[in-house]
Structures are given as C-alpha cells and as structure tokens.
Protein backbone atom coordinates (compact mmCIF):
# COMPACT_ATOMS: atom_id res chain seq x y z
CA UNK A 1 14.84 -13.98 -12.63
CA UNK A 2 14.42 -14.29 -15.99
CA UNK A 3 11.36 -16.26 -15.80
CA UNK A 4 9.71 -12.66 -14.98
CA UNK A 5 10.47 -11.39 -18.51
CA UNK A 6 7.50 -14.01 -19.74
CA UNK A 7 4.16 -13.17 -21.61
CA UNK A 8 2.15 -14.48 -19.17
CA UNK A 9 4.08 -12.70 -15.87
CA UNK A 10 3.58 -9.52 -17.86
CA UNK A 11 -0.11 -10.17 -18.49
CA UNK A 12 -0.74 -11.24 -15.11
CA UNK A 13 1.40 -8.04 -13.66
CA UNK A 14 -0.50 -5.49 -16.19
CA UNK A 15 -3.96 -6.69 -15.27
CA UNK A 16 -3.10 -6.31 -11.72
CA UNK A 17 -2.07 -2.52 -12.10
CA UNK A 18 -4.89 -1.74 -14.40
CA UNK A 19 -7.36 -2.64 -11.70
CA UNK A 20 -5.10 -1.33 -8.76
CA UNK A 21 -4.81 1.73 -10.50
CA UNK A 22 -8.71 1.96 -11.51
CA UNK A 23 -9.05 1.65 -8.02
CA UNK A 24 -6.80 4.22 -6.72
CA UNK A 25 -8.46 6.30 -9.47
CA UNK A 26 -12.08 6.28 -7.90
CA UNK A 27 -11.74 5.60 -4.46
CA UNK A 28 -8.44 7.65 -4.07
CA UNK A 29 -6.44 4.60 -2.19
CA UNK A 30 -6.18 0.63 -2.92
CA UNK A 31 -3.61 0.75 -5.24
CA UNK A 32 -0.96 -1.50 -3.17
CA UNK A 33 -3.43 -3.87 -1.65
CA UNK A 34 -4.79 -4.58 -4.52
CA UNK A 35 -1.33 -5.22 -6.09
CA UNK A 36 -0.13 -7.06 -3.31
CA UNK A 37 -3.32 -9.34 -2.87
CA UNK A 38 -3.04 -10.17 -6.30
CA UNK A 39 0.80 -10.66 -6.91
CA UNK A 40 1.01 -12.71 -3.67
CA UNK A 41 -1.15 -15.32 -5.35
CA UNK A 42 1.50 -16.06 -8.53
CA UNK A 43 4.66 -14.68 -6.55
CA UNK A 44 6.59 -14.46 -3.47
CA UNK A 45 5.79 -11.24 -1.37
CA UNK A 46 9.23 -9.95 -1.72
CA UNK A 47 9.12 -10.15 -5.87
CA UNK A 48 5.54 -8.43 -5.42
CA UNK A 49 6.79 -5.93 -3.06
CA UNK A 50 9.41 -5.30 -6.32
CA UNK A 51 7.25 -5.37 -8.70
CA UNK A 52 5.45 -2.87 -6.98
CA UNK A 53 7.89 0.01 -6.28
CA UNK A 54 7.67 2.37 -9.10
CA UNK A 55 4.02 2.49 -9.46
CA UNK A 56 3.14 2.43 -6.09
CA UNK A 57 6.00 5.54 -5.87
CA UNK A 58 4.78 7.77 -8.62
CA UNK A 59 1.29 7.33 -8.22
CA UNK A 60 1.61 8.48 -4.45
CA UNK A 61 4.32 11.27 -5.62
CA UNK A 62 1.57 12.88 -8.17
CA UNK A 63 -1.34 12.77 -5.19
CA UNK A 64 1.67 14.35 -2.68
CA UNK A 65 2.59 17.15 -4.52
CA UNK A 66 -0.47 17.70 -5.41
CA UNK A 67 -1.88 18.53 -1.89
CA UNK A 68 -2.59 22.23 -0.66
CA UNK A 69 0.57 22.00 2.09
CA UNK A 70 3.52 19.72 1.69
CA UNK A 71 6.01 21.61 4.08
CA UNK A 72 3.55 21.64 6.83
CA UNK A 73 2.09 17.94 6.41
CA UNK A 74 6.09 17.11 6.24
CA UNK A 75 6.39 19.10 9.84
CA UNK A 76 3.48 17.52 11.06
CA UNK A 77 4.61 13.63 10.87
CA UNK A 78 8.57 13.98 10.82
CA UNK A 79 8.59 11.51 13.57
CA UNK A 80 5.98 9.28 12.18
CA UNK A 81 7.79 9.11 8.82
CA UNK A 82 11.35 8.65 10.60
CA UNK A 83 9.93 5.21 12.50
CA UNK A 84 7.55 4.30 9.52
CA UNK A 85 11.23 3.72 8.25
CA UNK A 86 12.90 2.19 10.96
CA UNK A 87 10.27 -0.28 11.38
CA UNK A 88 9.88 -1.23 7.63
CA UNK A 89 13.86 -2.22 7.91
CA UNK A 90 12.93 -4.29 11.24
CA UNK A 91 10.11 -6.62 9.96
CA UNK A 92 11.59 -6.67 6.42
CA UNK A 93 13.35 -9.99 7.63
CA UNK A 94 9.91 -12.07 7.61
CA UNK A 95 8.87 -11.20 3.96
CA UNK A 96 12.82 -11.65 2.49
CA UNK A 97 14.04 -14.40 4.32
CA UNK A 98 12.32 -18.16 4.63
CA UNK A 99 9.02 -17.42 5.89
CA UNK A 100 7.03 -16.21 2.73
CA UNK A 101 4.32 -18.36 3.86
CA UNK A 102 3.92 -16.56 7.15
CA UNK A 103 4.31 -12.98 5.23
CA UNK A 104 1.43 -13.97 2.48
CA UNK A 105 -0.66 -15.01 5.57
CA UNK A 106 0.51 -11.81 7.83
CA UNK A 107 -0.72 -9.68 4.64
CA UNK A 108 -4.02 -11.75 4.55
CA UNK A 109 -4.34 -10.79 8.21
CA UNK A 110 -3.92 -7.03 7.31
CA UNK A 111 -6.35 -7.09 4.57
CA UNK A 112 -8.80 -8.72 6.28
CA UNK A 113 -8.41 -5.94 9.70
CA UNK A 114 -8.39 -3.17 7.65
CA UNK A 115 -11.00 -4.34 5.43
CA UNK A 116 -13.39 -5.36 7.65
CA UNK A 117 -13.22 -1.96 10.31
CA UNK A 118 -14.02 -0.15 7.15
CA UNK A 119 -17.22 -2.13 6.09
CA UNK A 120 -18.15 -1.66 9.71
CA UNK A 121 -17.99 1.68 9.58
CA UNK A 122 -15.70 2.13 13.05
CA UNK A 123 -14.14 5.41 12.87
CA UNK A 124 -11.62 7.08 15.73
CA UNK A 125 -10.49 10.45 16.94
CA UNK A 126 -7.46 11.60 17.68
CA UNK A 127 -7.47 15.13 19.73
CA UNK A 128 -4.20 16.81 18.61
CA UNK A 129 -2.46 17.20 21.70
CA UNK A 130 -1.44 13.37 21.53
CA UNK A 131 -0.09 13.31 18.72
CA UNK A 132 3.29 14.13 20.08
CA UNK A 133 3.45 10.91 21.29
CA UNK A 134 0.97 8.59 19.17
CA UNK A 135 2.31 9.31 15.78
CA UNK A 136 5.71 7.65 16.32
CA UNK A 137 4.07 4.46 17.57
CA UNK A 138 1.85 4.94 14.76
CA UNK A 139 4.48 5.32 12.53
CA UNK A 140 6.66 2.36 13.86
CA UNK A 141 3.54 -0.22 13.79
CA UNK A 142 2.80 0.94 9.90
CA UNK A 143 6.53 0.39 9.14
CA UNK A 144 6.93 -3.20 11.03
CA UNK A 145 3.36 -4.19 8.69
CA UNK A 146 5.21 -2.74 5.78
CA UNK A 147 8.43 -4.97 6.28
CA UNK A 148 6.60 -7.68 6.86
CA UNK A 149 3.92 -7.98 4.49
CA UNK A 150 4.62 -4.89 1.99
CA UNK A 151 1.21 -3.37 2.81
CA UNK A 152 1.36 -0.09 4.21
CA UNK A 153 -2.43 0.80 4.80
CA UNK A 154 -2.83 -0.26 8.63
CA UNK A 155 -2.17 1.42 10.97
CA UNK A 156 -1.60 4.55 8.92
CA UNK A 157 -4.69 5.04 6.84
CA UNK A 158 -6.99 4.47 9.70
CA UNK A 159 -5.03 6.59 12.45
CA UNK A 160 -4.78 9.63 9.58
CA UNK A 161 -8.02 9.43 9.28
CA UNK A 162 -8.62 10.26 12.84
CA UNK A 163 -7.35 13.17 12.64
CA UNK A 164 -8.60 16.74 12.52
CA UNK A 165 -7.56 16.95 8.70
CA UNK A 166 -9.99 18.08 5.64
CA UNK A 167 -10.42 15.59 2.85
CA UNK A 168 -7.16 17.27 0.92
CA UNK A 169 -4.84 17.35 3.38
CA UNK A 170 -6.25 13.49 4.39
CA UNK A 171 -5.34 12.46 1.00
CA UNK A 172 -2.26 14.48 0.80
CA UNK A 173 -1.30 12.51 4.29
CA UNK A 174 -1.94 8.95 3.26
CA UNK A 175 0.01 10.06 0.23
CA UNK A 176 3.23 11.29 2.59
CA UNK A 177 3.32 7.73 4.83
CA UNK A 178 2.97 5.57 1.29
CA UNK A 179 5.37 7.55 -0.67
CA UNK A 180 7.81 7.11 2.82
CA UNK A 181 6.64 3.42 3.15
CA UNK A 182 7.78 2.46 -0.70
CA UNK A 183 11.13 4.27 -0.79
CA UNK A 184 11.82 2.90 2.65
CA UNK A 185 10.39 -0.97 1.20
CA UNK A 186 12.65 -0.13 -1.73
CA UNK A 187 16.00 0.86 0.29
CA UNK A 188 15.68 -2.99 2.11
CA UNK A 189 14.66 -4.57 -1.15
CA UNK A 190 17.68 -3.08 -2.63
CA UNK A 191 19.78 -4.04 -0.07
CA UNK A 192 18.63 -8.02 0.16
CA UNK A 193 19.19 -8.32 -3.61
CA UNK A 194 15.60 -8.51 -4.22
CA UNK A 195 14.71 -5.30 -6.35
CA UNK A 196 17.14 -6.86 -8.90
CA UNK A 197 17.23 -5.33 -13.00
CA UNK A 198 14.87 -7.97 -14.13
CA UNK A 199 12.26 -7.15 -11.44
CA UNK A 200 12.94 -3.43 -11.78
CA UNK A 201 12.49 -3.78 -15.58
CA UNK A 202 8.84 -5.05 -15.06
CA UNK A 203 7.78 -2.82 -11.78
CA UNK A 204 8.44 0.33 -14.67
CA UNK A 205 6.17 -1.63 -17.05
CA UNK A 206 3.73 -1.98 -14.46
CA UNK A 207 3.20 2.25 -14.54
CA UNK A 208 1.42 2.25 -17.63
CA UNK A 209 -1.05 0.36 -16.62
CA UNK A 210 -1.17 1.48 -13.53
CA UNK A 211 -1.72 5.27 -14.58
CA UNK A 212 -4.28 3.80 -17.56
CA UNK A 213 -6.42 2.45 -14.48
CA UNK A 214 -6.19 5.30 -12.41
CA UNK A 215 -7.08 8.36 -15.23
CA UNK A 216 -9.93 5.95 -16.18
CA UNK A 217 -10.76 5.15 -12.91
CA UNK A 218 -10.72 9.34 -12.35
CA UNK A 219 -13.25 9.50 -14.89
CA UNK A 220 -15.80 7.13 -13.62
CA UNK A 221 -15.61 8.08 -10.15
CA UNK A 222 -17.77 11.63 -11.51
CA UNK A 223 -20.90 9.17 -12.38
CA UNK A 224 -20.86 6.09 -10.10
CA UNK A 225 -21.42 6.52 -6.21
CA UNK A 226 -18.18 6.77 -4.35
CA UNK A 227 -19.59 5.36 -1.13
CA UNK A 228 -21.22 2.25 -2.87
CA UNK A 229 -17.78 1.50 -4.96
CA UNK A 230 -15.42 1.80 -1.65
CA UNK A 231 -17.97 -1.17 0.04
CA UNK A 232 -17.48 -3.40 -2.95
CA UNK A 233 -13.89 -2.71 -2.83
CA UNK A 234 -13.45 -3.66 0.96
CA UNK A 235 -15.57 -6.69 0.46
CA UNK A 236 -13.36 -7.75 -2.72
CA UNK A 237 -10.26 -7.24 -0.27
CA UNK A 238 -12.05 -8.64 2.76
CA UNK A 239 -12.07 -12.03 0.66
CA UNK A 240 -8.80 -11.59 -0.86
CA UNK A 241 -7.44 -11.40 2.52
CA UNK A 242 -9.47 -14.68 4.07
CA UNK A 243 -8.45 -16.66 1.12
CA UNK A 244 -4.07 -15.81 1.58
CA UNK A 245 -4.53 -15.96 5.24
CA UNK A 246 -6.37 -19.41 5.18
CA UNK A 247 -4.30 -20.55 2.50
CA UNK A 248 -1.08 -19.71 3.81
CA UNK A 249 -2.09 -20.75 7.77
CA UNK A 250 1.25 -20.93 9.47
C-alpha cells in the first residue's frame, strides 16, 4: 500500500475531505457520500471505506455529543444500532472480496435513490408505536448498504427523518446510526486486512481537511440559503451516482 503515501493520493484524498467536510458544514450531512463518490472514482471501495474512518468518526462524534439527549436517543434505537451492525458485517463481503465493480455500482445505486427522493421532495411518517418493530429492519437494511457499498445514508437518514424528532435531536440521530455505521465498517475493515497502517496513516490526514471544510462550511451556511445549497448538493450526488452506477454496470 505504499502507493497511498504519494503526492498526488494525498492531494486527491485532501480535496475530497475539504469539500465533504464544507458540505457537512452547511447542510449538516454529506460528508461520507461525498467521500465515497469521490474516492470510488481513483480507488477501490474498500480503500475508500479506509480512508474514510477517522473523519467520518470524529466528525459524527462532535455532532453526537453535541445533541440535547444522548442517553435517551441511545434508548431509543438500541435495536436499530445492534442490526445496523450485524448487517454491515453481512454485506461487507461484496465491497472486500472480488466484486468491487458491483459495490462502486451498488453505491451509485444508493446515491442516486437517496438523491433523487430528496430533490423530489417525498417525505414519510412514522407514528411511534411502530417503531418497536420498524427500527430493527431499518437498522438491518442501513447496515447491509453500509457493508456493501460503505454509504450509510439510506435507509437511515430518510426513516429518521420520519420521525416525530425536532431538528436537534434529528441531527443528533443521524449522528448516532453514522457514528455506529463507521465503527461497525471499521471492526470488518480491520478484520479483512483492509484498514491496514498505510491506509490508517492517510484516513488521520484526511481530518484536517475534513474539519477545515466543515468550520468553513459552518460559517457560510449563516449567509447563503440552506434550502437552495442542499438542492445543488443532491443534484451534484444525483450525477455522481448515475455516472459509478453506469460506469460500473454489472
């Protein structure tokens, strides 16, 4: 792996997390689809998925602590966290093993669901009483896309949002199932050899610019429309996604 060490990896990995993180900074989320979208196009998903880990861990650490209830949100989706790990070791096998082809396209799929029920404005609800039983499937479906295609935004993002939570304890939420996602993404890298020193050495370099993007991306979000940047965004990934899945057509 020591190919990774090289100027232009590291440029191509810091300009990556600078935007990811700008991203993350305005519209509050993006920050591994971006990453991944990008990577993907240079790496396999597995060495993405690496290269990932630490930013994608402490940015979604600061944003979880930060919320107004961790014990209760941590009450709340026990379950959904325990199968958001069980199915991230499941479909890990497709994005470690021979078919990166079929996880690059699997994560163009996602991109491009996600993506486009966002730009058309579809939103669900989720009465409480169900989630005794919804959140564990919910939980299992995000993990399987996780192992898979090292995105964790679908089903999660869209089924939290569905939910009778304010905007805080949303955020603080999403922040719980991508904080879970990574450290369970992390255990299987770990495990297959993948998340080796040389990758780990260059998913701590990505922070900085990762945390650059996001305070600066903090800062702008107070003078540019948050609604208007969040369409852009979903377009940009809308595209990102057609162009893996069509280019990686199994």
């Amino acid at each position: 792996m020591s190919e990774f060490a090289s100027a232009t990896v590291l440029s191509i990995v810091g300009a990556t997390f600078l935007l990811g993180g700008f991203v993350k900074g305005v519209a509050g989320l993006g920050l591994p689809s971006v990453a991944m979208g990008l990577l993907t196009l240079s790496m396999a998903p597995a060495q993405a998925a690496s290269v990932l880990f630490f930013p994608s861990l402490c940015t979604n650490l600061w944003q979880l602590f930060a919320g107004p209830a961790l014990g209760a949100m941590m009450r709340r989706f026990a379950w959904m966290m325990a199968c958001v790990c069980g199915g991230t070791w499941l479909g890990f096998g497709v994005m470690a093993g021979d078919n990166a082809r079929l996880a690059a396209f699997g994560l163009g799929a996602v991109l491009m669901l996600s993506s486009g029920l966002n730009l058309a404005a579809v939103r669900f609800r989720v009465p409480r009483r169900h989630e005794g039983w919804l959140s564990p499937l919910m939980g299992l479906a995000t993990g399987l896309v996780t192992g898979a295609t090292g995105a964790f935004i679908f089903p999660a993002v869209p089924y939290m949002a569905a939910l009778d939570l304010d905007k805080e304890q949303l955020v603080q939420a999403m922040a719980l199932s991508a904080t879970v996602s990574t450290l369970a993404l992390g255990v299987a890298l770990s495990l297959q050899g993948a998340l080796g020193v040389s990758l780990a050495g260059i998913s701590l370099f990505a922070m900085v610019p990762a945390f650059i993007g996001m305070f600066a991306g903090q800062r702008l979000r107070r003078h540019v429309s948050e609604a208007t940047f969040r369409r852009i965004f979903q377009v940009g990934l809308l595209l990102l996604g057609l162009y893996l899945a069509v280019g990686n057509l199994p």
